[in-house]
Protein backbone atom coordinates (compact mmCIF):
# COMPACT_ATOMS: atom_id res chain seq x y z
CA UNK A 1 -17.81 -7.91 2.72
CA UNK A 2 -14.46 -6.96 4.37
CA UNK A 3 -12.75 -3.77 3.67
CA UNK A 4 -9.97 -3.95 1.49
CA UNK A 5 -8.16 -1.65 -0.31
CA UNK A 6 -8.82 0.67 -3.11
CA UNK A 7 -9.25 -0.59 -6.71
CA UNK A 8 -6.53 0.36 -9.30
CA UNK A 9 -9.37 1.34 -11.71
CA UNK A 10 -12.20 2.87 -10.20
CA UNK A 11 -14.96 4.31 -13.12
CA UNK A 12 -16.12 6.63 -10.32
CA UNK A 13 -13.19 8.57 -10.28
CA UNK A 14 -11.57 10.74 -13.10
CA UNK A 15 -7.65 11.38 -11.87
CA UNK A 16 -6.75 14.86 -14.16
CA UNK A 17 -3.21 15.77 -14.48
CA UNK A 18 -3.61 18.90 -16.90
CA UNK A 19 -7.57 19.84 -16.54
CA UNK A 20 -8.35 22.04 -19.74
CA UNK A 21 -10.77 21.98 -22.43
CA UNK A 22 -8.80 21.56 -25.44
CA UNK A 23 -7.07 18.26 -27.12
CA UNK A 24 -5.63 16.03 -24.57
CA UNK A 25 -1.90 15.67 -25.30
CA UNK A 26 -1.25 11.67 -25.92
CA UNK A 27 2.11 9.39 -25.79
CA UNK A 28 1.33 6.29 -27.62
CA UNK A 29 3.82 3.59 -27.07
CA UNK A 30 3.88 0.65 -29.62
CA UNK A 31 2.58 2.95 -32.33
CA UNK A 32 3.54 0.47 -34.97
CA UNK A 33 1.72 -2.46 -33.19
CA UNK A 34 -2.18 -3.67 -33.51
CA UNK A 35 -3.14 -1.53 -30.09
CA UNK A 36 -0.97 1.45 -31.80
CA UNK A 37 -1.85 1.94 -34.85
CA UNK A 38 -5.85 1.69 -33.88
CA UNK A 39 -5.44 4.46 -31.74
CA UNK A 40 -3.95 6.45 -33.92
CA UNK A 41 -6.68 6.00 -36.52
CA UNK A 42 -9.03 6.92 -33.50
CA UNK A 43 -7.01 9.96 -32.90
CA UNK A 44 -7.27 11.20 -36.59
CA UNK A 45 -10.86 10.78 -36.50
CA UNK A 46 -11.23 13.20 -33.43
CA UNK A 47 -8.29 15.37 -33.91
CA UNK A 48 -10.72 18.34 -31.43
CA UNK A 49 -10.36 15.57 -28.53
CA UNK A 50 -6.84 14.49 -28.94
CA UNK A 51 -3.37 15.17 -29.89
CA UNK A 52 -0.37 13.36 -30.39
CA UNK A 53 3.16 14.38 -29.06
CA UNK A 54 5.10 11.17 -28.83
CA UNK A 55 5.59 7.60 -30.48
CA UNK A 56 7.86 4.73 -29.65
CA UNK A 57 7.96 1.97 -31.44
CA UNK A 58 11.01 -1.78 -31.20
CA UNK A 59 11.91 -0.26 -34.67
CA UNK A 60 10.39 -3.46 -36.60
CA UNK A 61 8.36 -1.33 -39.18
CA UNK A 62 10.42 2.01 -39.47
CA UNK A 63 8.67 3.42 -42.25
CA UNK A 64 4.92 3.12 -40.55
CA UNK A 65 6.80 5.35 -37.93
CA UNK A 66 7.98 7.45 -39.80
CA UNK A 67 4.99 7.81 -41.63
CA UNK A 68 3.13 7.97 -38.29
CA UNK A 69 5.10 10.62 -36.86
CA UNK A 70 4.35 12.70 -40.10
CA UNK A 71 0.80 12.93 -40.17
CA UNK A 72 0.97 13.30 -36.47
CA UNK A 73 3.31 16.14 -36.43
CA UNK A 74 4.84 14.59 -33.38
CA UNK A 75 7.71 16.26 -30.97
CA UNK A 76 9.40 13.20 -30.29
CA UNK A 77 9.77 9.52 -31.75
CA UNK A 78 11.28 6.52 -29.51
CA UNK A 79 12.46 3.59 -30.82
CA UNK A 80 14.24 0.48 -29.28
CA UNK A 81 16.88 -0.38 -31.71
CA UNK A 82 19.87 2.02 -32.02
CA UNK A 83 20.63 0.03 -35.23
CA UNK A 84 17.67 1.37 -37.15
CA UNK A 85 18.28 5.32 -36.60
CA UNK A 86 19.91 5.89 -39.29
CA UNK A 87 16.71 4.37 -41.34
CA UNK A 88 14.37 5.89 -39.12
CA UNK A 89 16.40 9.54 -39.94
CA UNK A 90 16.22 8.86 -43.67
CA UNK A 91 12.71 8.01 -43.33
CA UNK A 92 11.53 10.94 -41.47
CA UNK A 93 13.27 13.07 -44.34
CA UNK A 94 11.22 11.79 -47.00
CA UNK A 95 7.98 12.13 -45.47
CA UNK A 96 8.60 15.86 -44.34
CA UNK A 97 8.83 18.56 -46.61
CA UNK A 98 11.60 21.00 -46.97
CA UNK A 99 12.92 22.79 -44.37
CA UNK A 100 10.46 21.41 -41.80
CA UNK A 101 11.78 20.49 -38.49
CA UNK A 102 12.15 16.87 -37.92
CA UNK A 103 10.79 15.49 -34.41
CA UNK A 104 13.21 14.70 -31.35
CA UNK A 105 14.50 10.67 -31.52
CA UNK A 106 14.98 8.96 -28.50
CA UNK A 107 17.00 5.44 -29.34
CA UNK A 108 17.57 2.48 -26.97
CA UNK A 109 15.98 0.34 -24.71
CA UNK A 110 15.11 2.88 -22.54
CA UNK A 111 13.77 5.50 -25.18
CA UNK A 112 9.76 4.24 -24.58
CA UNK A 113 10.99 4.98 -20.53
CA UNK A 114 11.92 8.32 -21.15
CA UNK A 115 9.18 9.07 -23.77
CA UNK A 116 6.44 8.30 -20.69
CA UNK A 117 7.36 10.88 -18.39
CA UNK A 118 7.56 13.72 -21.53
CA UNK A 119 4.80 16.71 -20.76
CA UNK A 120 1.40 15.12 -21.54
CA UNK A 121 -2.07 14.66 -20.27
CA UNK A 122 -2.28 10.74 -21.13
CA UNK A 123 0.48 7.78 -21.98
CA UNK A 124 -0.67 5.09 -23.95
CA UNK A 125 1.22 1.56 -22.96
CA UNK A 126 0.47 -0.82 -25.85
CA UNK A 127 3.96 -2.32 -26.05
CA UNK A 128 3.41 -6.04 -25.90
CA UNK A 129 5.46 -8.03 -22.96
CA UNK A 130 7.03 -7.32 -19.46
CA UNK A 131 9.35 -4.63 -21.20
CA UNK A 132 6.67 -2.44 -20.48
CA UNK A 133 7.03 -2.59 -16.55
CA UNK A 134 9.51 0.67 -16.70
CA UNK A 135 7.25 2.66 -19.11
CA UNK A 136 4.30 2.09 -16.97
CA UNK A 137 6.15 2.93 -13.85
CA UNK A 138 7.36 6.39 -15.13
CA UNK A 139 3.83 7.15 -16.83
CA UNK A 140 2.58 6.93 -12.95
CA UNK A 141 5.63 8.36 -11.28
CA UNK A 142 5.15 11.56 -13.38
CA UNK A 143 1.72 12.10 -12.76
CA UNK A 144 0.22 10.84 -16.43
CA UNK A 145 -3.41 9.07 -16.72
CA UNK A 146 -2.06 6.07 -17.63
CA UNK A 147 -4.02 3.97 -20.52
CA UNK A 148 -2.55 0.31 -19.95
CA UNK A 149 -2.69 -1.81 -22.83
CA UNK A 150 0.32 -3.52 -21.74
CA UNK A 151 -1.31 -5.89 -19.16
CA UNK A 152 2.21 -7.29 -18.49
CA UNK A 153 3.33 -4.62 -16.88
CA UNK A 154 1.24 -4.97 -14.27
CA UNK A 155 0.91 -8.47 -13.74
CA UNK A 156 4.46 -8.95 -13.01
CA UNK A 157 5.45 -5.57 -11.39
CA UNK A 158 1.61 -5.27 -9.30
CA UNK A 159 3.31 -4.29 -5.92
CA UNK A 160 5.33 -1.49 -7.80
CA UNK A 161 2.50 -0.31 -9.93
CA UNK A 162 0.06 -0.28 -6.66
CA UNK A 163 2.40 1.37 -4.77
CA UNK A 164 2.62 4.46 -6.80
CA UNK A 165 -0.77 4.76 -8.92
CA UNK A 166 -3.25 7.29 -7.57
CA UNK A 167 -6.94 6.97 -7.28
CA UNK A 168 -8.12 6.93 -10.87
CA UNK A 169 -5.08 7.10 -12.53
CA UNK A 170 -4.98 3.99 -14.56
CA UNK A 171 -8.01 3.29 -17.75
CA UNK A 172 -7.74 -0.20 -18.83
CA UNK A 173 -7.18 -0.99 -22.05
CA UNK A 174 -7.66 -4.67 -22.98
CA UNK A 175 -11.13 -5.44 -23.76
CA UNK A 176 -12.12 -7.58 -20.97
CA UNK A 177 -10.96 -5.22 -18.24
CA UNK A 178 -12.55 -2.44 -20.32
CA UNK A 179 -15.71 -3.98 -20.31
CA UNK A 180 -15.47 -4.65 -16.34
CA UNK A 181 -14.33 -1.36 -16.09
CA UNK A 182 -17.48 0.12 -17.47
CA UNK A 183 -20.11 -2.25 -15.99
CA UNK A 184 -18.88 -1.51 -12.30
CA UNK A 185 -19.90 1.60 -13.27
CA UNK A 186 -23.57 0.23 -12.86
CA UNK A 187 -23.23 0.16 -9.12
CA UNK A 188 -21.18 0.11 -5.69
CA UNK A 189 -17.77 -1.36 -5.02
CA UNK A 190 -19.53 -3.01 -2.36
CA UNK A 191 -22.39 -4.56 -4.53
CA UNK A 192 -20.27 -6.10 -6.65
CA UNK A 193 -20.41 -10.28 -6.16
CA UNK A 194 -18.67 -11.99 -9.12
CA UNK A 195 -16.62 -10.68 -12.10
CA UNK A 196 -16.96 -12.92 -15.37
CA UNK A 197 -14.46 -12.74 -17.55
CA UNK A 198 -15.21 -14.19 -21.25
CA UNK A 199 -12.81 -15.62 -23.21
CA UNK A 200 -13.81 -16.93 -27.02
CA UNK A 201 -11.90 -19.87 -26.50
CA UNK A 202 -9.48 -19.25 -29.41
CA UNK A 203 -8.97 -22.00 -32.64
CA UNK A 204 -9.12 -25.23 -30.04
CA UNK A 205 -12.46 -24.50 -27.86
CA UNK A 206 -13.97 -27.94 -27.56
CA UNK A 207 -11.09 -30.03 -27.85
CA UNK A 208 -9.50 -32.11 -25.60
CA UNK A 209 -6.12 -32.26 -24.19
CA UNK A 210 -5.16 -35.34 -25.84
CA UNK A 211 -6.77 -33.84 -29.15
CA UNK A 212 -4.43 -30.62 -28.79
CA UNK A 213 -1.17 -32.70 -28.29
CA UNK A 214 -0.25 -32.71 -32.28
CA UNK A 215 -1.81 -29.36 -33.02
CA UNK A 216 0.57 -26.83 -35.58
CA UNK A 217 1.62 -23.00 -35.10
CA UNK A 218 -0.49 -22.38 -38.26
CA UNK A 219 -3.64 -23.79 -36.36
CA UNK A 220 -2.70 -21.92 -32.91
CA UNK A 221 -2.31 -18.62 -35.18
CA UNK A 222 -5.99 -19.12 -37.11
CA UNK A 223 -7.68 -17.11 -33.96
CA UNK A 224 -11.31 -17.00 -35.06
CA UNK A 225 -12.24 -13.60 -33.87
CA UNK A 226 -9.59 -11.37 -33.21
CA UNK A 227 -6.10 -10.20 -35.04
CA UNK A 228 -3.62 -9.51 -33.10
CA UNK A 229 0.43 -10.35 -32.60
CA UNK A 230 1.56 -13.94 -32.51
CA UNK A 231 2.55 -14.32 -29.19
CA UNK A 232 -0.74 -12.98 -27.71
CA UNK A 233 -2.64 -15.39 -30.32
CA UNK A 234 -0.81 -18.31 -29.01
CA UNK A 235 -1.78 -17.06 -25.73
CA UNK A 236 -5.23 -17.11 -26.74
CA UNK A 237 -5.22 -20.54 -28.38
CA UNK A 238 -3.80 -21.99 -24.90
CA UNK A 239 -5.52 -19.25 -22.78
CA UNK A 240 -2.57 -18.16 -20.98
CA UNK A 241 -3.83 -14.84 -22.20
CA UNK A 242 -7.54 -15.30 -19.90
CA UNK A 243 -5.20 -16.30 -16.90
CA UNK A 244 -3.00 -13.35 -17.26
CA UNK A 245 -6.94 -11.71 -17.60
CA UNK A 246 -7.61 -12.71 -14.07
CA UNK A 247 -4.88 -11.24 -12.38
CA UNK A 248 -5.20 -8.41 -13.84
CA UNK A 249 -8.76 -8.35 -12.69
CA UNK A 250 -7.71 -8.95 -9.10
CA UNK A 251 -5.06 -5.82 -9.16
CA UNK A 252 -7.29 -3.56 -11.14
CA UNK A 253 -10.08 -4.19 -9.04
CA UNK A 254 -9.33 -5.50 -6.12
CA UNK A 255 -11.51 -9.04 -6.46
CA UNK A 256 -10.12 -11.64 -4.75
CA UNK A 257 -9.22 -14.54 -7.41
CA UNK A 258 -12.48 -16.68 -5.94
CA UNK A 259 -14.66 -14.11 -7.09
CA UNK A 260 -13.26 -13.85 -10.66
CA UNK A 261 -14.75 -16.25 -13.04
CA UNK A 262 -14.19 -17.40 -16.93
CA UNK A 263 -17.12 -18.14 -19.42
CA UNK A 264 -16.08 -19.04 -22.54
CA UNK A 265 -18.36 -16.82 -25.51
CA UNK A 266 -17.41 -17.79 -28.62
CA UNK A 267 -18.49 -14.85 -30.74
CA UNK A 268 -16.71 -12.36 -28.30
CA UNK A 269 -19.64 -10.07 -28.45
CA UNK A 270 -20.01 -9.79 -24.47
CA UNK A 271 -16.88 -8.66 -23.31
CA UNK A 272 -17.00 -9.56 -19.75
CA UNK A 273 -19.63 -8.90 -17.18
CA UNK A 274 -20.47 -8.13 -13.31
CA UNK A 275 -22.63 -9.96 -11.49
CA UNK A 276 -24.09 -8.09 -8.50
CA UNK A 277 -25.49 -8.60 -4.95
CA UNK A 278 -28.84 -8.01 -6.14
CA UNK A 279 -28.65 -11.07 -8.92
CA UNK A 280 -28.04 -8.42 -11.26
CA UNK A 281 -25.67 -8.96 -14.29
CA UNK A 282 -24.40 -6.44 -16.35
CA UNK A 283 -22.50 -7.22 -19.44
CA UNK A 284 -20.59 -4.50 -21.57
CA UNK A 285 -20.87 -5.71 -25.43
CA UNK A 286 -19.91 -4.96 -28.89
CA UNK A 287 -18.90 -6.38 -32.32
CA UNK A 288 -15.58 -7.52 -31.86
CA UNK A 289 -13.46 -4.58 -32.34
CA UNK A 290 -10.22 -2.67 -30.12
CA UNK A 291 -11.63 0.86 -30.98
CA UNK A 292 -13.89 1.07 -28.22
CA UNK A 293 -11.76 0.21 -25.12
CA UNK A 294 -9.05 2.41 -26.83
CA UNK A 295 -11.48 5.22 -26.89
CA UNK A 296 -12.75 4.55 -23.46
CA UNK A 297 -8.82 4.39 -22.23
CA UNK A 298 -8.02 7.40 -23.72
CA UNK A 299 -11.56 9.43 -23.33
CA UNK A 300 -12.84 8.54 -19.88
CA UNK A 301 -14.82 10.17 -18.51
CA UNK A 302 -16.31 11.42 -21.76
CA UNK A 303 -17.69 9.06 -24.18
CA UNK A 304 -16.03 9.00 -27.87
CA UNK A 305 -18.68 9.39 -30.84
CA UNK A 306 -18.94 6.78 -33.25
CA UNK A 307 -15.50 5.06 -31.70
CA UNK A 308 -16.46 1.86 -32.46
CA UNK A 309 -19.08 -0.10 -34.15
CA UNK A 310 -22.71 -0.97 -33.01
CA UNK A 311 -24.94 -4.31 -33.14
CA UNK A 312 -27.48 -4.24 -35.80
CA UNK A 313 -30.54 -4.96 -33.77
CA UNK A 314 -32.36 -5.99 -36.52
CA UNK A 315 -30.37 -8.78 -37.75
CA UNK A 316 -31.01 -12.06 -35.63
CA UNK A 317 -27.92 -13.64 -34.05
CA UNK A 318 -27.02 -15.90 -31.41
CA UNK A 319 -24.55 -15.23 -28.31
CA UNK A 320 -23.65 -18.57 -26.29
CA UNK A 321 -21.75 -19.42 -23.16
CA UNK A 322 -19.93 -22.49 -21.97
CA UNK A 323 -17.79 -23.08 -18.98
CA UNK A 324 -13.81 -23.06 -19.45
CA UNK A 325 -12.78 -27.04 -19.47
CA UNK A 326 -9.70 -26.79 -16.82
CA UNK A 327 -8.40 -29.91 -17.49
CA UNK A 328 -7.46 -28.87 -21.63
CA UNK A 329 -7.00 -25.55 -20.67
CA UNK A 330 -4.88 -25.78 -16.86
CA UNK A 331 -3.39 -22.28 -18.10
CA UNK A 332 -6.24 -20.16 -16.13
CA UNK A 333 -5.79 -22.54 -12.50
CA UNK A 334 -1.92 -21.93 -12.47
CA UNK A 335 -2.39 -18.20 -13.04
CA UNK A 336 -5.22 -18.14 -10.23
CA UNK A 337 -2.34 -19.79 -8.47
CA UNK A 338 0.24 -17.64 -9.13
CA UNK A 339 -1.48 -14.21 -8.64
CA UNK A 340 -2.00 -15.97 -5.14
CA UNK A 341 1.21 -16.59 -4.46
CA UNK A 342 2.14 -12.97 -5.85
CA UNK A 343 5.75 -11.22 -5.31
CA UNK A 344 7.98 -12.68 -8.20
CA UNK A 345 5.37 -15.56 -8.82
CA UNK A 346 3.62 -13.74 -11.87
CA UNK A 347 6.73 -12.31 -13.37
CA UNK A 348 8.06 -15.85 -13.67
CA UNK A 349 5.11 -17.63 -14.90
CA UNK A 350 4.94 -14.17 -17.41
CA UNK A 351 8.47 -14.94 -19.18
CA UNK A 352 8.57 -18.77 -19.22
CA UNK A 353 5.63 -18.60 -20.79
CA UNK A 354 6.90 -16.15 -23.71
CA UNK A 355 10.08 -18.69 -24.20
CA UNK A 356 8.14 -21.61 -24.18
CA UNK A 357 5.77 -19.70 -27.09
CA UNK A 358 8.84 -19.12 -28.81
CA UNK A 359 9.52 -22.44 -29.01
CA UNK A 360 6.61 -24.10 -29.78
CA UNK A 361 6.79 -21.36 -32.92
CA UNK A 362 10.08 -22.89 -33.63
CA UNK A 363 9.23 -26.44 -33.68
CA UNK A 364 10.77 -26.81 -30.34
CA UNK A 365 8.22 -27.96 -27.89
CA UNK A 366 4.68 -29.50 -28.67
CA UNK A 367 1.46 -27.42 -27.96
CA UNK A 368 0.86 -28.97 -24.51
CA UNK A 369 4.34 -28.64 -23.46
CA UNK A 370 3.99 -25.12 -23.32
CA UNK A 371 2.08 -25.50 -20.19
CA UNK A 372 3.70 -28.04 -18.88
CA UNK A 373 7.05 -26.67 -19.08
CA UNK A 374 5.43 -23.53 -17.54
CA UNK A 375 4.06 -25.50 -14.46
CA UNK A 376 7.45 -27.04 -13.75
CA UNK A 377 9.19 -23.42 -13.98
CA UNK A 378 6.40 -22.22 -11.53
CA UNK A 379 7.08 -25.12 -9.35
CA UNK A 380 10.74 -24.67 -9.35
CA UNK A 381 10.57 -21.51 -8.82
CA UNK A 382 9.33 -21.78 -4.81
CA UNK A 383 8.61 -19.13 -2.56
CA UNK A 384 8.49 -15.87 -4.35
CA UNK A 385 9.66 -12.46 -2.94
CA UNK A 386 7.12 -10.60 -2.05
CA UNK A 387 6.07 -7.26 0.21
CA UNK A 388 7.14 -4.30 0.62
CA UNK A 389 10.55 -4.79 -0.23
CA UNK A 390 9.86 -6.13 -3.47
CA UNK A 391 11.97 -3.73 -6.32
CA UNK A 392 12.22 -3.85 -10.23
CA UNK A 393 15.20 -5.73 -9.96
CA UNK A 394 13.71 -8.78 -8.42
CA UNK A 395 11.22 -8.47 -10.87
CA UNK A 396 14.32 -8.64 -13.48
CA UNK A 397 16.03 -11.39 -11.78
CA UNK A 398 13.08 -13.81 -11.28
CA UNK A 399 12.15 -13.13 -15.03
CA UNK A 400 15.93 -14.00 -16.39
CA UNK A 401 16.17 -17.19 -14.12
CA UNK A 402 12.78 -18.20 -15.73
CA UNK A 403 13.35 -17.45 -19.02
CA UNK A 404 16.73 -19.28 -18.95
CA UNK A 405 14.98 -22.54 -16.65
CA UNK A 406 12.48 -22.61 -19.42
CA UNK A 407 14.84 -22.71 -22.00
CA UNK A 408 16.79 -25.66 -20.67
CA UNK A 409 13.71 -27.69 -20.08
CA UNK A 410 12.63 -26.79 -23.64
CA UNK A 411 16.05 -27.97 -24.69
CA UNK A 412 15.25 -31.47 -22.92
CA UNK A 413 11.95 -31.94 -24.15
CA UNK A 414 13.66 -31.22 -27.52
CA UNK A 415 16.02 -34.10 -26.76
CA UNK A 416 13.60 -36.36 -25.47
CA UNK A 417 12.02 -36.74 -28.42
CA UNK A 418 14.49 -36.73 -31.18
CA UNK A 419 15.75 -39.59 -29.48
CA UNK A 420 12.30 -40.88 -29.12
CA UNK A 421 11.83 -40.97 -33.15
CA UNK A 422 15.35 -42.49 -33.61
């Protein structure tokens, strides 16, 4: 096995920015969301391990914030929109009593930004999309540990995040990378042979690509396992979300894409596993349920009592595996492509595939053509930028020419086929 360089996430080493033996102090970003608001429920339930000091939030669901930053007792509240202070003040009032201080608000699209590098032990990045590139990027500029959530982040800004994360520094978040996380734990970086991603397969496992062509948003949306937002359940039901899985993989861990592999597992309980040089494989599993990797983001080292719930030993069930069918399912090959590629490549598969979600929610493009209008953006796209000299900008740029190519393509699908039923 060559050398290469370190692994983002490495279970063998704790990075400690304020060592002490009270609460750690936590940032959560995207309180309001399904990553946010779990945490905070964990955070309640250990209030001797952890203790809140910031939320940010778009601004969608101003009275969970406000009700958030209440029982919190928060210093400072972000949120996105600058149209919804005004609520978010008035909301804050009626939850506090009396003469109690209100917390600090941050507004704009750069409050979350500005929230990340306030004084804390840990940042929690569970906003959902590339918009969490700058968040992440300040968490590790000032020194937090750095629970990512926000896998977009650092699939389309790796270079950047690499470039200033320190050994240790970043937890992962997401199940699958949680579960990788914690099996390498089991051994060496240098026994490590395969990682095996699982995916459940979403509402379409089994299908074929001809059977998925006239599939509806309502069937994309029925996930069979997991709740989450509507863009990541779309991602799941064409499993753009297991590609974006396995570049993560290779920048977490530094695995080169031929040595990352996806099993589809159906009842999610296994969620993802390492195969080592000795033939050993060891799986991390649990009911499905976004406590645990939350409490191993924000607890590592330490393990979090009762964070999550355990298999019933006693009660017989059955946990199958099937390999990923490519040819439905091409989402997983073009991201193994594009984290190849790298530089801008990532960031630009990243937002054409959020427009082309968007319009496949809004009747816009057919279930297939999400992918296919993604491969043609790709395509299009060319040689990315990439080394050294990549910046945030590029990142920006590549992501508005993509978003904007996808949108005219989507447009000409649309076209197509109104005239096609005239």
């Amino acid at each position: 096995m060559t050398d290469s360089p370190a692994p983002l996430a490495d279970p063998h080493l704790v990075y400690d920015p304020v060592a002490g033996s009270g609460p750690k102090d936590v940032v959560i970003l995207g309180s309001t969301g399904s990553v946010g608001t779990q945490a905070i429920d964990l955070v309640l339930r250990h209030p001797d391990r952890f203790r809140v000091t910031g939320l940010s939030a778009n601004g969608g669901r101003v009275a969970l914030l406000a009700e958030q930053a209440h029982r919190l007792r928060v210093r400072t509240v972000a949120v996105a929109r600058e149209d919804v202070v005004s609520e978010l003040r008035e909301a804050l009032a009626a939850q506090y009593g009396a003469g109690e201080p209100l917390p600090e608000i941050l507004a704009g699209p750069e409050a979350a930004t500005h929230l990340a590098a306030s004084d804390c032990h840990t940042v929690l990045n569970g906003i959902t999309g590339s918009i969490g590139l700058a968040p992440t990027l300040t968490a590790l500029e000032a020194g937090r540990t750095l629970a990512l959530a926000n896998k977009e982040s650092l699939i389309v800004g790796g270079p950047l995040v690499k470039a200033l994360a320190k050994p240790g520094q970043i937890i992962p978040v997401d199940s699958e990378h949680a579960a990788l996380f914690q099996a390498l734990a089991a051994g060496t970086r240098a026994d490590v042979r395969k990682l095996v991603v699982t995916a459940s397969g979403g509402p379409f496992r089994g299908r074929t690509k001809e059977q998925l062509a006239n599939v509806t948003v309502e069937e994309a949306l029925a996930h069979p396992t997991w709740a989450m937002g509507p863009v990541i359940t779309i991602n799941s039901a064409t499993l753009v979300n297991k590609g974006l899985e396995v570049i993560e993989a290779h920048l977490l861990y530094d695995i080169p894409f031929d040595r990352i592999e996806v099993v589809v597992h159906p009842q999610s309980y296994v969620h993802s596993m390492v195969e080592f040089t000795d033939g050993s494989t060891i799986a991390q599993a649990t009911p499905p349920d976004m406590c645990g990797p939350i409490a191993v983001g924000l607890g590592w080292p330490e393990r979090i009592p009762d964070a999550a719930p355990a298999f019933d030993w006693r009660t017989a069930s059955t946990w199958e595996f099937f390999p990923l069918d490519n040819d439905a399912f091409p989402s997983v090959n073009l991201a193994r492509h594009v984290g190849e590629l790298a530089g801008t490549a990532p960031a630009v598969f990243n937002a054409a595939n959020e427009e082309c979600v968007e319009a496949f929610r809004g009747g816009a493009l057919p279930f297939n053509g999400i992918m296919e209008t993604v491969t043609r953006v790709v395509e299009e796209h060319g040689t990315p930028r990439t080394g050294t000299s990549l910046t945030v900008s590029d990142v920006l740029e590549a992501e508005t020419w993509a978003r904007a190519r996808a949108r005219e393509l989507t447009a000409q699908t649309a076209t197509a086929t109104a005239e096609a039923r005239a």
